[in-house]
Protein backbone atom coordinates (compact mmCIF):
# COMPACT_ATOMS: atom_id res chain seq x y z
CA UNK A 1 103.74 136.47 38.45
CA UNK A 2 104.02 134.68 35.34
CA UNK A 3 101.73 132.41 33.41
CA UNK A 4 103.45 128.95 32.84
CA UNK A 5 101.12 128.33 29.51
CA UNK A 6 102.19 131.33 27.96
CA UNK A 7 105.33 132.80 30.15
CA UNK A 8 103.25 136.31 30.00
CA UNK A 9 102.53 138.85 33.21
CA UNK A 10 99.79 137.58 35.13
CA UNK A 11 96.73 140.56 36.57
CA UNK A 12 98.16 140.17 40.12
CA UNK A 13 94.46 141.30 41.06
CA UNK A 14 91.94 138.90 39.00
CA UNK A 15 95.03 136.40 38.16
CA UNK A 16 94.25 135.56 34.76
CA UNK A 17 96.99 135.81 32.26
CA UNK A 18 96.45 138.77 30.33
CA UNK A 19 97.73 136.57 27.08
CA UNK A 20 96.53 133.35 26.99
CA UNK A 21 93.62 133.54 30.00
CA UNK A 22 94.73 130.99 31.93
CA UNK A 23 93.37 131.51 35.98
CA UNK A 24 95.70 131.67 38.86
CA UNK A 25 95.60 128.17 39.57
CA UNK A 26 97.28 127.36 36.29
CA UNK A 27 99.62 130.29 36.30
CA UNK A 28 101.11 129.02 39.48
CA UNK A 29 100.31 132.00 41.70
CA UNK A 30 102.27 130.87 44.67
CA UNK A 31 105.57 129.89 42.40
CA UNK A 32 108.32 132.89 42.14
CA UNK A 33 108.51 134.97 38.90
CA UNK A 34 111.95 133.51 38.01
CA UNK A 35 110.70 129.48 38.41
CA UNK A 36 107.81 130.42 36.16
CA UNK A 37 109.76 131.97 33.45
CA UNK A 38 111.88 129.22 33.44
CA UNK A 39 109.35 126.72 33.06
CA UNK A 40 107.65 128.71 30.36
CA UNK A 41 110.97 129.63 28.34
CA UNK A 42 111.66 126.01 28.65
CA UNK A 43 108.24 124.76 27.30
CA UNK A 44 108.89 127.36 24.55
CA UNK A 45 112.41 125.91 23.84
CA UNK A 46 111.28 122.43 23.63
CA UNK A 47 108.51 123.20 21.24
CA UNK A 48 110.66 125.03 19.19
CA UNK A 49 113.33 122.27 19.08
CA UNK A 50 110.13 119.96 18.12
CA UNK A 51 109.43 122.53 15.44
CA UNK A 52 112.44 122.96 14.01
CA UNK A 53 113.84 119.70 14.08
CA UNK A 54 111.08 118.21 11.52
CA UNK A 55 110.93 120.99 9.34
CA UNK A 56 114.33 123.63 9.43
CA UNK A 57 112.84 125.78 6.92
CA UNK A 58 109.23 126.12 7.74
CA UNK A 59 109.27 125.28 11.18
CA UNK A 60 112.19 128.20 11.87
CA UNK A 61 109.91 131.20 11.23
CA UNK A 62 107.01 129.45 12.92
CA UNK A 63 108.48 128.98 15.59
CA UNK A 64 109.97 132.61 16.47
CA UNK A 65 106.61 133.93 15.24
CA UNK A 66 104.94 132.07 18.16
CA UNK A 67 106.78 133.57 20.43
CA UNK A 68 107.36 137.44 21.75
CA UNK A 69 110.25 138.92 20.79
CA UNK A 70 111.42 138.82 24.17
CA UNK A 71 110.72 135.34 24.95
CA UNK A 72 112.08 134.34 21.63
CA UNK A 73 115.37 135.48 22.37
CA UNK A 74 115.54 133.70 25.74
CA UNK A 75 114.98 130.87 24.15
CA UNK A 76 117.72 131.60 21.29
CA UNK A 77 120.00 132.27 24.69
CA UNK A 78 119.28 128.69 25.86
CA UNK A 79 119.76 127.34 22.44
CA UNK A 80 123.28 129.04 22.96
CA UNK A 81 123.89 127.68 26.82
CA UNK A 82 122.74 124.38 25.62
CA UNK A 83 125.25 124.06 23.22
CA UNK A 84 128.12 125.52 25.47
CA UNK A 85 127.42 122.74 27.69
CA UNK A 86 127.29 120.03 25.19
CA UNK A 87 130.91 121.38 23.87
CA UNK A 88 132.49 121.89 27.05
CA UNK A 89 131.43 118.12 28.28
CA UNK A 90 132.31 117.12 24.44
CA UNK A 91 135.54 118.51 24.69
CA UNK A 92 136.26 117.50 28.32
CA UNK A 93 136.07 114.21 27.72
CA UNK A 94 138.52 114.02 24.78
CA UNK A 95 141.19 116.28 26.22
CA UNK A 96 142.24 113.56 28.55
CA UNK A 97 142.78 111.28 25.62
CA UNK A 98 144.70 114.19 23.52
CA UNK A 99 147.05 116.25 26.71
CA UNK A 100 146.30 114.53 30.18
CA UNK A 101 143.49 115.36 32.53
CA UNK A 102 141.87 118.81 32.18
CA UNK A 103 142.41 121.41 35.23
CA UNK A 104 139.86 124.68 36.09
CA UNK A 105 142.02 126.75 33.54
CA UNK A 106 141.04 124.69 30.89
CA UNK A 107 137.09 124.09 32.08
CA UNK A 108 136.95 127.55 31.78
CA UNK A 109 139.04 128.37 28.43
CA UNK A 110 136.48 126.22 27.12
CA UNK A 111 133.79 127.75 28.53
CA UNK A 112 135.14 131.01 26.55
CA UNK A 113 135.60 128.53 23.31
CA UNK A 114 132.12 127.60 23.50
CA UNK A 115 130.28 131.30 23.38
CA UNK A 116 132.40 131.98 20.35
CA UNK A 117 130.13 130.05 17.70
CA UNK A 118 126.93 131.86 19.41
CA UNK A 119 128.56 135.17 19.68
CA UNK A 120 129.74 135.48 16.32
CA UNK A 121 126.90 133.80 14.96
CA UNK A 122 124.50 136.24 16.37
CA UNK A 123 126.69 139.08 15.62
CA UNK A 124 126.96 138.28 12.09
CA UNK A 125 123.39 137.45 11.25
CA UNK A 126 123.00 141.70 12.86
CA UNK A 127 125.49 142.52 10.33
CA UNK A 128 124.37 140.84 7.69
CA UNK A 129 120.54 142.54 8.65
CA UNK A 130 122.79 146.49 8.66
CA UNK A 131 124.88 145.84 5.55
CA UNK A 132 122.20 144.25 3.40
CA UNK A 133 119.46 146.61 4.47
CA UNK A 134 117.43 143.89 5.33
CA UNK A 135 113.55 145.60 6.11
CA UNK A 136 112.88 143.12 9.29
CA UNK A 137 114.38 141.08 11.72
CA UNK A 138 115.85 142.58 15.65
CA UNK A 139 118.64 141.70 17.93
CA UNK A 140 115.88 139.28 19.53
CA UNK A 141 115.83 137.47 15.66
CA UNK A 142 119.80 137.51 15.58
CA UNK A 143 120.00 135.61 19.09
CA UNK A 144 117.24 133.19 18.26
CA UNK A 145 118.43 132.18 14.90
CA UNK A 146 122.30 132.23 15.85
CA UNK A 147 121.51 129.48 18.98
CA UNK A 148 119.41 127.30 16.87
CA UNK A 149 121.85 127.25 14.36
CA UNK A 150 124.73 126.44 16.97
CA UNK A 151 122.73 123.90 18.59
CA UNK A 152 122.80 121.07 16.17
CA UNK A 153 126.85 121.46 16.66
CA UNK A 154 126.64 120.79 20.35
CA UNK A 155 125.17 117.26 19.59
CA UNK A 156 128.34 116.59 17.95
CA UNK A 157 130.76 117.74 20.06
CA UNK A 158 128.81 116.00 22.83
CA UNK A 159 128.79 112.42 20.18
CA UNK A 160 132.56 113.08 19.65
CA UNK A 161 133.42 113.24 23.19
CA UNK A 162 131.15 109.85 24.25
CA UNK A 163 132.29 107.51 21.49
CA UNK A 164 135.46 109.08 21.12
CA UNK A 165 137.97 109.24 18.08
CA UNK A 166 137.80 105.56 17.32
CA UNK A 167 134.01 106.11 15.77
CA UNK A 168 134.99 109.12 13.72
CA UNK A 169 132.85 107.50 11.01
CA UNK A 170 129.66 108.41 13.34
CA UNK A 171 130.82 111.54 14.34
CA UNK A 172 131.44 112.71 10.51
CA UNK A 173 128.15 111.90 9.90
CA UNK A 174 126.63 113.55 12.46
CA UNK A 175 128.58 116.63 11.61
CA UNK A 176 127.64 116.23 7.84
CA UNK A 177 123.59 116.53 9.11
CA UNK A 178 124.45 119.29 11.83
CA UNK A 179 126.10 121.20 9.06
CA UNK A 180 123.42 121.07 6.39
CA UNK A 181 120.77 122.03 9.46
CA UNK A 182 122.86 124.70 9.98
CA UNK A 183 123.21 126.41 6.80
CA UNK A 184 119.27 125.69 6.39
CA UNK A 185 118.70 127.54 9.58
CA UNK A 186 120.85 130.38 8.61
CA UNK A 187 119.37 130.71 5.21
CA UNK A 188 115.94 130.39 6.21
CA UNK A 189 116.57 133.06 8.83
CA UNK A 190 118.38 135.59 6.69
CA UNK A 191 115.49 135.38 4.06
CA UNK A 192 112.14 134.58 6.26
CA UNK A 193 112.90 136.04 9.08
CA UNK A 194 115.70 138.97 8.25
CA UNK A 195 113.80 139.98 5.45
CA UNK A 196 117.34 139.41 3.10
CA UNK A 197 116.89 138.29 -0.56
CA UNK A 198 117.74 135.19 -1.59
CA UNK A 199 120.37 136.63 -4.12
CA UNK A 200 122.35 138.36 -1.10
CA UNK A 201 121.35 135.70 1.67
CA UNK A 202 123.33 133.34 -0.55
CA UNK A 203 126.50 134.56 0.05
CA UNK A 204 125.86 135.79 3.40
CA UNK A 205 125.31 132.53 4.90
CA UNK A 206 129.15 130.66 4.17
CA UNK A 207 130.71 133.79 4.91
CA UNK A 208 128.68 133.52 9.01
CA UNK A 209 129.81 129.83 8.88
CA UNK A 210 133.34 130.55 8.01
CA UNK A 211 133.83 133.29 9.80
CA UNK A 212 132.42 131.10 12.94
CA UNK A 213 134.42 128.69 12.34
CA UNK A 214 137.76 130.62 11.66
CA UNK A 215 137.85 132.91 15.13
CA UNK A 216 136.85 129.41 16.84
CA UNK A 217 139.90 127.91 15.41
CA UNK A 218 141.38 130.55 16.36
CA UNK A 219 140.90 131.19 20.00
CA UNK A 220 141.42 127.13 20.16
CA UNK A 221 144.46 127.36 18.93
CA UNK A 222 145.24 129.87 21.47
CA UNK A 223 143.48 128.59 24.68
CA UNK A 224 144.61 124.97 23.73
């Protein structure tokens, strides 16, 4: 069992959480392991997002140093399926208005379009951590910085499709502030959490974004 304070084992025997000490009755003894973890990992995610939200650059390496390495990339992983969702129901809604009403081939080419920011993200930010040398930072780091950096994008793809092309002046905006939370993220990850200098985090971070942006233009191009 799993404590939902903390998301950590629970002593099946004494049932206190061996992390936080929380008893049994707070640990939800008689809930399954998976419920649990998903009420803890989604605590975690919406504290994060609380975090981060207020304060990109301090509150990013607060926020994955509150959490175990594990936990913090489930919680990058949600970040990630979070913004899939927003893009897919983003871009659902404006396909109607751009080539008739979507079918199942095209939920699910977008479904493929929407890992590709994530993916690559994460990928790059591993790269980045090989190439560079970079003395800290883990696969866990790569997923947790790569969906909080995607996230912010999912709120405009999810604005876009709602108000629609008519209010591209809101939409622009919103993508101006998702972009410069995204290059903050990505920054502030490379250096704080990575371990990258400044000097080499500097380039590092347009070359993620474009290259992020590039193979997503790219597979829409080709599933579109």
């Amino acid at each position: 069992m799993f404590c939902e304070e903390c998301g950590n084992e629970v002593n099946p025997v004494t049932r206190i959480c061996h992390s936080c000490g929380k008893s049994a009755p707070e640990a939800s003894a008689s809930a399954s392991p998976i419920s649990e973890r998903f009420k803890a990992r989604t605590q975690d995610a919406l504290n994060a997002i609380k975090i981060i939200a207020t304060n990109p650059v301090g509150g990013l390496p607060a926020a994955f140093q509150s959490l175990e390495k594990r936990h913090a990339m489930e919680v990058g992983i949600a970040f990630g399926v979070t913004f899939e969702l927003c893009a897919v129901v983003g871009l659902y809604l404006l396909l109607p208005r751009w080539a008739g009403t979507p079918g199942l081939g095209d939920i699910l080419k977008l479904l493929v379009l929407g890992l590709v920011p994530f993916a690559v993200a994460a990928g790059a930010s591993a790269l980045a951590r090989r190439v560079f040398a970079a003395p800290g930072g883990s696969i866990e780091s790569d997923v947790f910085i790569a969906g909080t950096a995607v996230l912010p994008f999912g709120v405009v793809f999810l604005l876009a499709g709602i108000v629609g092309a008519a209010n591209f002046e809101v939409v622009a905006i919103t993508a101006v502030f998702s972009l410069s939370y995204t290059i903050l993220i990505l920054y502030t990850g490379c250096t704080r959490i990575s371990g990258i200098s400044e000097q080499r985090a500097a380039p590092a971070v347009p070359i993620i974004v474009l290259i992020a942006a590039w193979l997503s233009k790219i597979l829409l191009a080709a599933l579109l």
